[in-house]
Protein backbone atom coordinates (compact mmCIF):
# COMPACT_ATOMS: atom_id res chain seq x y z
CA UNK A 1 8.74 4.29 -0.61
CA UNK A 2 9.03 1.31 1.21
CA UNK A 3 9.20 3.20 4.75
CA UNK A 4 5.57 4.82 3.81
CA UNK A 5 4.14 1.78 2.49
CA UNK A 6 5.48 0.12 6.14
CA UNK A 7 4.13 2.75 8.30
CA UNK A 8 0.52 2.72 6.18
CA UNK A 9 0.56 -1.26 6.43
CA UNK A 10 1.13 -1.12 10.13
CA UNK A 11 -1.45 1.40 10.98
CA UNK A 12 -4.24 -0.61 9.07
CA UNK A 13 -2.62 -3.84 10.63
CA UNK A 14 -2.78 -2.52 14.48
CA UNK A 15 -6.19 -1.06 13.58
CA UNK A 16 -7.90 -4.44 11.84
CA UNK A 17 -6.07 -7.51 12.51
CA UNK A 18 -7.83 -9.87 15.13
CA UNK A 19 -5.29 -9.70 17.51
CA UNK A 20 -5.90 -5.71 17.70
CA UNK A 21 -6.06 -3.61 20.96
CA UNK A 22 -7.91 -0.93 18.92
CA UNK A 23 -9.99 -3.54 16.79
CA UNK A 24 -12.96 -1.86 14.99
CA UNK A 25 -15.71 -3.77 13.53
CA UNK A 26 -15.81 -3.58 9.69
CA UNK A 27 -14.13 -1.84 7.49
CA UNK A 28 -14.87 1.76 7.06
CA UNK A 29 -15.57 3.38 3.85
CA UNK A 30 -13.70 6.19 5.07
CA UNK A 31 -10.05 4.10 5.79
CA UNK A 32 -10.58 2.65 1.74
CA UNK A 33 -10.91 6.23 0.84
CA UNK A 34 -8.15 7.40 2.25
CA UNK A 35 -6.22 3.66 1.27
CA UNK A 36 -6.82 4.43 -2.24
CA UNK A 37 -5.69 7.95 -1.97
CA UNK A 38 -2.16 6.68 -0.65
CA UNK A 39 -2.33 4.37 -3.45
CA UNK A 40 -2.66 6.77 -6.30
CA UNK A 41 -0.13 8.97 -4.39
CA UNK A 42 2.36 5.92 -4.39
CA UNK A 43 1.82 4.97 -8.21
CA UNK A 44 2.89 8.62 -8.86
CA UNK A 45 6.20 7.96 -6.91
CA UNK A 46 6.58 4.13 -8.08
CA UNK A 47 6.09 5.89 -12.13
CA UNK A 48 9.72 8.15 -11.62
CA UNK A 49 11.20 5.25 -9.65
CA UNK A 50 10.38 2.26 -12.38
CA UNK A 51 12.25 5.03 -14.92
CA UNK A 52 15.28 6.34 -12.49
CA UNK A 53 15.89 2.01 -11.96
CA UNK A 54 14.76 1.15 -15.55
CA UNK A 55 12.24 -1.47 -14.10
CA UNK A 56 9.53 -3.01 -16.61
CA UNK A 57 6.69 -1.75 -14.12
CA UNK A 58 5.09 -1.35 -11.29
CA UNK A 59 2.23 -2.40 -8.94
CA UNK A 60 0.70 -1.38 -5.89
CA UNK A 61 -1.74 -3.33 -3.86
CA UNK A 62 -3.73 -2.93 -1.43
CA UNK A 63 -5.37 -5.73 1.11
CA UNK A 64 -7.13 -6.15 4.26
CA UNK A 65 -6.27 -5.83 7.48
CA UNK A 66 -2.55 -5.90 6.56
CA UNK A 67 -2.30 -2.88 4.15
CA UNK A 68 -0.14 -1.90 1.10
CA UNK A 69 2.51 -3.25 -0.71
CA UNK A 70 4.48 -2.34 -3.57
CA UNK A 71 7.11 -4.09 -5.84
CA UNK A 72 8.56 -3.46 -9.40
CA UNK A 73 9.32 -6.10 -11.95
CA UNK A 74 11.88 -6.09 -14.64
CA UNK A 75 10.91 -8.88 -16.78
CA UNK A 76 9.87 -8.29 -19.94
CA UNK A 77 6.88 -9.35 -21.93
């Protein structure tokens, strides 16, 4: 999980960030399509990981330019 959620953060990163070689103005509607997509694909994995490590929960986020993250969180309410 973490390896995907590098490789889609770096993509968006060398893509957006300021200091880009392939800089592109604005932010498609397109890449927060597909951004979501991965998203909902990664909650789906994050769900049977949470249960397999007995975490609490889950999030995944998603900002720009730098990408996705994802972390799960054992406290309890």
């Amino acid at each position: 999980m973490e390896g995907w959620a590098s490789l889609v953060s770096y993509v968006v990163a060398r893509t957006y960030v300021p200091q880009s070689p392939f800089r592109f103005a604005g932010w498609s509607y397109w890449v927060a399509f597909e951004l979501r997509r991965i998203a909902a694909l990664f909650e789906r994995v994050l769900q049977a990981i949470a249960r397999a490590v007995g975490a609490a929960g889950f999030s995944v986020g998603l900002s720009f330019p730098w990408g996705v993250t994802v972390s799960l969180d054992w406290t309890t309410p």
